[in-house]
Protein backbone atom coordinates (compact mmCIF):
# COMPACT_ATOMS: atom_id res chain seq x y z
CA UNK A 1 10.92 -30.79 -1.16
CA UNK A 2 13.43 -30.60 -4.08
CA UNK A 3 16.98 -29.82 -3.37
CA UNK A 4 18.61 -27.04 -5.44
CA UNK A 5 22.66 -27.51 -4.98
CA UNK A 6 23.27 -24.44 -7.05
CA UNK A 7 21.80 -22.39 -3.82
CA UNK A 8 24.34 -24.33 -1.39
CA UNK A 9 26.62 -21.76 0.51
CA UNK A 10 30.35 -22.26 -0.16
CA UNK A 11 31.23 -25.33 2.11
CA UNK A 12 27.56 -26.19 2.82
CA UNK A 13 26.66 -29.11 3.13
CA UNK A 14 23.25 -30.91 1.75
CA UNK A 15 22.29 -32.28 5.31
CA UNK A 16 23.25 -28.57 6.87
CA UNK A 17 21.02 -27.13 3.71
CA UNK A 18 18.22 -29.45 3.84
CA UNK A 19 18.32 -28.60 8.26
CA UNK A 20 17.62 -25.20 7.50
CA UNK A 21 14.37 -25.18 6.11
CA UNK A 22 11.75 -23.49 7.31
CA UNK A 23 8.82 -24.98 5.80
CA UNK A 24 7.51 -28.55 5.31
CA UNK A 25 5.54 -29.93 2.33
CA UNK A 26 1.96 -30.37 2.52
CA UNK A 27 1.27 -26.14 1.62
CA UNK A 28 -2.05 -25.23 -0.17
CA UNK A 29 -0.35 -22.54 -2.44
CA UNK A 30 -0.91 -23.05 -6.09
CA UNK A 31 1.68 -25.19 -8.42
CA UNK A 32 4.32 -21.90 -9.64
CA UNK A 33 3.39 -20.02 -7.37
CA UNK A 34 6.18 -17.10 -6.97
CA UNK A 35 4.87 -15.78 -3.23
CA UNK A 36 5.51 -19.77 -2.13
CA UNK A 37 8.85 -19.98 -3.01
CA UNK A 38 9.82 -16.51 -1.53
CA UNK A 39 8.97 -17.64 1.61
CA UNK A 40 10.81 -20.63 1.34
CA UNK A 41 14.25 -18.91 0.32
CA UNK A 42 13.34 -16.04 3.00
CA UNK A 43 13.18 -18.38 6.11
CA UNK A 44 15.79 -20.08 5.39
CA UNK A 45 17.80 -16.62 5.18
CA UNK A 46 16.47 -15.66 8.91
CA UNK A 47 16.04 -18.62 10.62
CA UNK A 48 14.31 -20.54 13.32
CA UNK A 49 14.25 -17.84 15.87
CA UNK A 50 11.90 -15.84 13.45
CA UNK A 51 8.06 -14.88 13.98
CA UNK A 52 6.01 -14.29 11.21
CA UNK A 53 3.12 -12.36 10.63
CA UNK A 54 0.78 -12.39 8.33
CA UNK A 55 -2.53 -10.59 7.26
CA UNK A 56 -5.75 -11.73 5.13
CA UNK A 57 -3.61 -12.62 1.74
CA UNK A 58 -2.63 -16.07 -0.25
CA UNK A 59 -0.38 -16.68 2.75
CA UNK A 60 -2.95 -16.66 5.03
CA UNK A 61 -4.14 -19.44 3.34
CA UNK A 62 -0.99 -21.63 2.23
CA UNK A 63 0.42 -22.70 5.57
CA UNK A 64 -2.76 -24.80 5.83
CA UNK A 65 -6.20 -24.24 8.25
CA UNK A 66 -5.78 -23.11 11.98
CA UNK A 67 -4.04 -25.10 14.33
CA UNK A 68 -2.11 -26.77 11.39
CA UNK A 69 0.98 -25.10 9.70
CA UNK A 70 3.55 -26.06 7.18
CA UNK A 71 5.77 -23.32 8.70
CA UNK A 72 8.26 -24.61 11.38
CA UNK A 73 8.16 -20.36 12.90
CA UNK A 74 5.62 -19.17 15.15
CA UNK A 75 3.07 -17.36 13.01
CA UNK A 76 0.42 -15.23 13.97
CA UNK A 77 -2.56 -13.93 11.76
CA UNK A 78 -4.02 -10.71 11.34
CA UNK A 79 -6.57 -8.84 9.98
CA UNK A 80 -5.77 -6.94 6.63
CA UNK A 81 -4.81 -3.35 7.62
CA UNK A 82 -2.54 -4.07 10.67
CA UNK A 83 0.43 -6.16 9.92
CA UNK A 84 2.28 -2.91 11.33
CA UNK A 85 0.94 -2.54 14.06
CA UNK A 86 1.08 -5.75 14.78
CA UNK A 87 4.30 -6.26 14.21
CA UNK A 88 4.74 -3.12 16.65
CA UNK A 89 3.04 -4.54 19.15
CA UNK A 90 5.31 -7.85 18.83
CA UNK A 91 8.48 -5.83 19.46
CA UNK A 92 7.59 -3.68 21.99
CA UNK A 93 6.81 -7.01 24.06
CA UNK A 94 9.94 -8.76 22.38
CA UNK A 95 11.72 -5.83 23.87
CA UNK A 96 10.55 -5.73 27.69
CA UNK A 97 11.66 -9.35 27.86
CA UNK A 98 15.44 -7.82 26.63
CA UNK A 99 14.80 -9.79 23.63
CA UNK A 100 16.83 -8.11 21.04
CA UNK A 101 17.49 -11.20 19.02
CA UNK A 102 14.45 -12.57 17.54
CA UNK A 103 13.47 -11.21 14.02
CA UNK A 104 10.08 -10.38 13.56
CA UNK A 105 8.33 -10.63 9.83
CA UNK A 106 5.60 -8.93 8.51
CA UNK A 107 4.67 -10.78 5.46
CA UNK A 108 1.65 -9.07 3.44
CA UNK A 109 0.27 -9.17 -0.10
CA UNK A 110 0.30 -5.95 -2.61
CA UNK A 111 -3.75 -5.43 -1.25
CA UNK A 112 -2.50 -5.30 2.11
CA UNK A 113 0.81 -3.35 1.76
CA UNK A 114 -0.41 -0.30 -1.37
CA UNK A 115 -3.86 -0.06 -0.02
CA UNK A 116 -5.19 -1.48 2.89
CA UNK A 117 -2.20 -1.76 5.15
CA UNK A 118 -0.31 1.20 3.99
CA UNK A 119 -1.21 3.83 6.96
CA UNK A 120 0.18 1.12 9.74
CA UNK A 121 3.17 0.45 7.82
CA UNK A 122 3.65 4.05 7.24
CA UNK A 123 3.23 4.53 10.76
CA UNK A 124 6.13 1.74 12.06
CA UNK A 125 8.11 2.67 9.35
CA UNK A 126 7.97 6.55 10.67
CA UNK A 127 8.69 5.05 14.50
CA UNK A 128 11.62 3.27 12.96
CA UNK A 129 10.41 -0.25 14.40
CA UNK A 130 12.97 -2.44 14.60
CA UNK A 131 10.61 -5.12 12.06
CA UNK A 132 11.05 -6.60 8.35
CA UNK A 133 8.31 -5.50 6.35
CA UNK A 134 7.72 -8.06 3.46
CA UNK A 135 5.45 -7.12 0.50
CA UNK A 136 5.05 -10.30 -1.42
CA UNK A 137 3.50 -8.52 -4.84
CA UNK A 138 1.43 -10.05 -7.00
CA UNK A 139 0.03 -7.32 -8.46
CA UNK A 140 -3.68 -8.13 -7.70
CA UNK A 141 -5.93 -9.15 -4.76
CA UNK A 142 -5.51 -12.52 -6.23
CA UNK A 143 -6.87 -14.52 -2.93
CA UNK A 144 -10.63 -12.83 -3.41
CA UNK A 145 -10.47 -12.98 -7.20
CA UNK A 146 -7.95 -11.26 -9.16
CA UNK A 147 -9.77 -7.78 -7.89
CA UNK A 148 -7.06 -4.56 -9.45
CA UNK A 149 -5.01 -3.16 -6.36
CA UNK A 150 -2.51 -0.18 -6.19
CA UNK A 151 -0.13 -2.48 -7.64
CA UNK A 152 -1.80 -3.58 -11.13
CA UNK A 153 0.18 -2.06 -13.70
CA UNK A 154 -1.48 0.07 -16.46
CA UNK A 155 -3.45 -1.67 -19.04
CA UNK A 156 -4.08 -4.61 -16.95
CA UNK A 157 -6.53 -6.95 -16.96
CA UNK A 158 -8.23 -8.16 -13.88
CA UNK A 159 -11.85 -9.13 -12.80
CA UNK A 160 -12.64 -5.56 -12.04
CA UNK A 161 -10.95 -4.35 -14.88
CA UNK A 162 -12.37 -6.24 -17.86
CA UNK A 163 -10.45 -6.23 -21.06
CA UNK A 164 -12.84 -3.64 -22.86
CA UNK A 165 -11.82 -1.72 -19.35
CA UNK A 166 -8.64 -2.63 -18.62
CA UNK A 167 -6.64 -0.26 -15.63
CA UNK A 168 -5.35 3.19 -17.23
CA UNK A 169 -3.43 4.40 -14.53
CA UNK A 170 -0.30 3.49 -13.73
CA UNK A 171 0.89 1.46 -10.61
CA UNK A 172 2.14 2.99 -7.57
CA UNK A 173 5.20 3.21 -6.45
CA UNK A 174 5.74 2.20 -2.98
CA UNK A 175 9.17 1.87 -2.98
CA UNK A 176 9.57 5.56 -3.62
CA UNK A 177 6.87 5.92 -1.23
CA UNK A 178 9.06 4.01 1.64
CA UNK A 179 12.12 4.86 0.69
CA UNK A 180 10.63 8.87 1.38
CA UNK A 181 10.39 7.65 5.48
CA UNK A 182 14.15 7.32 5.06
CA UNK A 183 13.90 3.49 6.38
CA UNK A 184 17.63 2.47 6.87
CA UNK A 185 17.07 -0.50 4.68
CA UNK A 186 14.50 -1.08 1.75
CA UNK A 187 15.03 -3.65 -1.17
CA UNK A 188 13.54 -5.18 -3.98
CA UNK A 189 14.11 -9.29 -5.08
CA UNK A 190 12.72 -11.80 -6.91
CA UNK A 191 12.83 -15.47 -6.17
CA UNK A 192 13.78 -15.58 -10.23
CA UNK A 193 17.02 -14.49 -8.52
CA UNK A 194 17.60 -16.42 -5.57
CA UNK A 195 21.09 -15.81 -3.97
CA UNK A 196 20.44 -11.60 -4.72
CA UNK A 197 16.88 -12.90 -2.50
CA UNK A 198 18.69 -14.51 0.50
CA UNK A 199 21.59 -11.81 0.24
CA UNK A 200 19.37 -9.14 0.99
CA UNK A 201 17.28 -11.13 3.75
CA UNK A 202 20.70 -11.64 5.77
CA UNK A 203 21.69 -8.50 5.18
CA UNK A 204 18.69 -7.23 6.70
CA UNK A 205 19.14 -9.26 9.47
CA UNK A 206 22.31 -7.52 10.44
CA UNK A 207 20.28 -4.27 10.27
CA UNK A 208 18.17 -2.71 12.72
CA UNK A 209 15.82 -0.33 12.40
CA UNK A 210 12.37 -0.41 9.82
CA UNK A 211 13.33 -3.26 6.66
CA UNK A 212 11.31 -3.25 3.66
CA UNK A 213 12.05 -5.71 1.33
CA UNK A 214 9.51 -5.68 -1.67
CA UNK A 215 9.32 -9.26 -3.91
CA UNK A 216 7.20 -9.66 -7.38
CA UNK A 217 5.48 -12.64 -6.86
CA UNK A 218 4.08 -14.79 -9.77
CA UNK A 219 0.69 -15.70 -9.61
CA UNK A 220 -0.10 -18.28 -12.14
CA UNK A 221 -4.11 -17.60 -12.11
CA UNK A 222 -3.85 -14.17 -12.44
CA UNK A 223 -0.76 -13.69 -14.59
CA UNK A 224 -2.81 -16.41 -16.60
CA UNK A 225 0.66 -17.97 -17.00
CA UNK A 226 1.50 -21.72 -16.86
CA UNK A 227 2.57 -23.16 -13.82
CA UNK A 228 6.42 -23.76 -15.45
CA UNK A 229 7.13 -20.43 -17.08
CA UNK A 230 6.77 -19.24 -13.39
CA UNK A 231 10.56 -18.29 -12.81
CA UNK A 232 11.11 -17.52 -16.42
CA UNK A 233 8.31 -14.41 -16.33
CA UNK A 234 9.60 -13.07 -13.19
CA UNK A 235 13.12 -13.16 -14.67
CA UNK A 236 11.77 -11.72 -17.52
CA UNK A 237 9.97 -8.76 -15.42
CA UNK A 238 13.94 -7.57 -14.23
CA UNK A 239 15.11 -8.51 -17.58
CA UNK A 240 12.61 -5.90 -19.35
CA UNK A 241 13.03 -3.41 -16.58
CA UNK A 242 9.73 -3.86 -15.77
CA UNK A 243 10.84 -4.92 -11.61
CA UNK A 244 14.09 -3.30 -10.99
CA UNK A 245 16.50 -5.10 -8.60
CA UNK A 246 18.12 -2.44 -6.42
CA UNK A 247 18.49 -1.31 -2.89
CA UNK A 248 17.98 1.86 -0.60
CA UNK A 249 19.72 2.40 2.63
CA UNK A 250 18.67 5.58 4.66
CA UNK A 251 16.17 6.55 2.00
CA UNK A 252 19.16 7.80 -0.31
CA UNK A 253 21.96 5.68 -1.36
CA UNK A 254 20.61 3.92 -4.06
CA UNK A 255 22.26 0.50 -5.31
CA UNK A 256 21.60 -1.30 -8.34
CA UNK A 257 21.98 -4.99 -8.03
CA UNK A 258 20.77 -6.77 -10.95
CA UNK A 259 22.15 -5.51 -14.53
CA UNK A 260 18.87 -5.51 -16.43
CA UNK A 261 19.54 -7.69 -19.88
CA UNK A 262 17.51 -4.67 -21.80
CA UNK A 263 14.91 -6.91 -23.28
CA UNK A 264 11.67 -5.00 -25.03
CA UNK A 265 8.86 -4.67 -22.53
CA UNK A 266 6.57 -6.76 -24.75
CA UNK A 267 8.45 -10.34 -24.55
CA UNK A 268 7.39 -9.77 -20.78
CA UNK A 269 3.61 -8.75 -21.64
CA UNK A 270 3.64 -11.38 -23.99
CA UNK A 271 3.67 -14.48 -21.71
CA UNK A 272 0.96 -13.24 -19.82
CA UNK A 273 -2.86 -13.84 -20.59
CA UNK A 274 -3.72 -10.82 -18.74
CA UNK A 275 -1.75 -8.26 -21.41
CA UNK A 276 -2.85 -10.25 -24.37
CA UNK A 277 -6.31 -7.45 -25.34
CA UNK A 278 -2.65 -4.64 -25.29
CA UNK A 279 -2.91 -2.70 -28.73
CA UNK A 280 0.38 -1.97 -30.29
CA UNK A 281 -0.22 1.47 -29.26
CA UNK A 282 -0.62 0.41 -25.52
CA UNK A 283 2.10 -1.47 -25.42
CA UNK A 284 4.54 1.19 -26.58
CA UNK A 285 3.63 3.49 -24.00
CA UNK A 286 4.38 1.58 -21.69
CA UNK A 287 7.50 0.69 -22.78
CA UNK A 288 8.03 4.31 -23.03
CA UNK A 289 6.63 4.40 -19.00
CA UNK A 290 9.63 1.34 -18.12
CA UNK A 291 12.19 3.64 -19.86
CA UNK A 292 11.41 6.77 -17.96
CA UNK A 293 11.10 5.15 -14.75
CA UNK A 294 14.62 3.14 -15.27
CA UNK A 295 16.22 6.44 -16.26
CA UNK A 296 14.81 7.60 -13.04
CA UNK A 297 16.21 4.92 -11.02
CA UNK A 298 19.64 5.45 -12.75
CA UNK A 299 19.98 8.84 -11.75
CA UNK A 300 19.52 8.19 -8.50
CA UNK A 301 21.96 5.26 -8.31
CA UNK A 302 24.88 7.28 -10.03
């Protein structure tokens, strides 16, 4: 596995560095693929006395078939709707062995987080579990076929919403949705943005209490993107406002993190197959949707 020196801590080392990954090569995740590299960057934020788990998503795939795993973290697999419960279920029995030290992941795709999964995690994030809540979002059940979720923007293509019947509503807005539990910690990150990524995964480590930390997630097959322009779309997304980079601790101080650049909406669209059927018309309103949700988000952050 390639290593990046520009994500070296000050005085690291490259043998500390390379010691403190999490994952080995040999994954089954596709070349580009944003969910992959999140991963990557958030073990090595949490460390080895981590568990992980993880529903019926990509990620149940990647690590590789059962007994074999590329992860170097205990990691247990679950069935779509109840990361949070299990994850619930892991700390009670974390806690009546007085272990207060061990981190425990949840680490779920959009399908399993907006939809599926949503009343367990609403559920543990009401009881205040002390967890991290992960939604990896790729905007799509991509793992059973690019199928729309609650997490496909407007206008989208996907194989459920063909481009003569592309998704007209708009995508929901689960951070606003979590943030309403008043969680003590909730972010958004992209791996586009790496040290803002493992900043907010040690941070959360120092927290306890419900963490949920939300990452867009390329997905080269259903973005139709090439493999390369992987980091360059999702920069693109925060760029464009379209994926906001902020923070929410106690469901109301609200942090910006990431200066959006202020590029138009449609040099995001634009690198994506699955926006390319967007009229002009269609594209304008949702600029006009990014604006009014960014305005939003300002307010709130003042």
């Amino acid at each position: 596995m390639r290593t990046d020196p520009h994500l070296f801590k000050q005085g690291e080392s490259k043998q500390s560095y390379e010691q403190s990954e999490m994952m080995t090569s040999g994954h089954l995740a596709c070349p580009g693929c944003g969910a992959a590299i999140a991963m990557r960057l958030a073990l090595k934020s949490l460390g080895p006395d981590t568990i992980v788990v993880i529903p019926a998503c990509c990620w149940a795939v990647i690590p590789g078939p059962f007994p074999y795993s590329n992860m170097k973290v205990p990691l247990m697999h679950t069935a779509f709707e109840t990361t949070g419960a299990v994850l619930s279920g892991i700390r009670a029995a974390l806690d009546i062995n007085e272990n207060k030290t061990t981190q425990i992941m949840g680490w779920a795709g959009d399908g399993g987080t907006f939809d599926i999964g949503l009343q367990s995690l609403s559920s543990a994030a009401e009881r205040n579990e002390d967890v991290i809540y992960v939604c990896y979002d790729n905007e799509a059940y991509m793992n059973t076929g690019i199928q729309q979720s609650g997490a496909t923007p407007e206008f989208t293509w996907t194989t459920t919403t063909p481009v003569d019947f592309p998704k007209m509503t708009p995508k929901k807005n689960i951070d606003r949705i979590m943030a309403s539990h008043g969680i003590p910690y909730l972010a958004t990150t992209s791996p586009a943005f790496p040290h803002d990524l493992m900043a907010k995964f040690e941070k959360a480590k120092k927290i306890k209490g419900f963490r949920f930390i939300h990452i867009l997630a390329s997905c080269t097959a259903g973005w139709k993107i090439d493999s390369e322009k992987s980091i360059e779309v999702m920069r693109k997304a925060v760029d464009s406002k379209v994926f906001p980079i902020f923070e929410v601790e106690n469901g109301e101080k609200y942090t910006i993190n990431i200066e959006p650049k202020g590029i138009p909406v449609q040099d995001y669209l634009s690198m994506q197959g699955r926006f390319r059927h967007m009229t002009q018309e269609q594209i304008e309103s949702y600029q006009q949707y990014i604006d009014k949700s960014w305005n939003w988000l300002k307010k709130q952050a003042r």
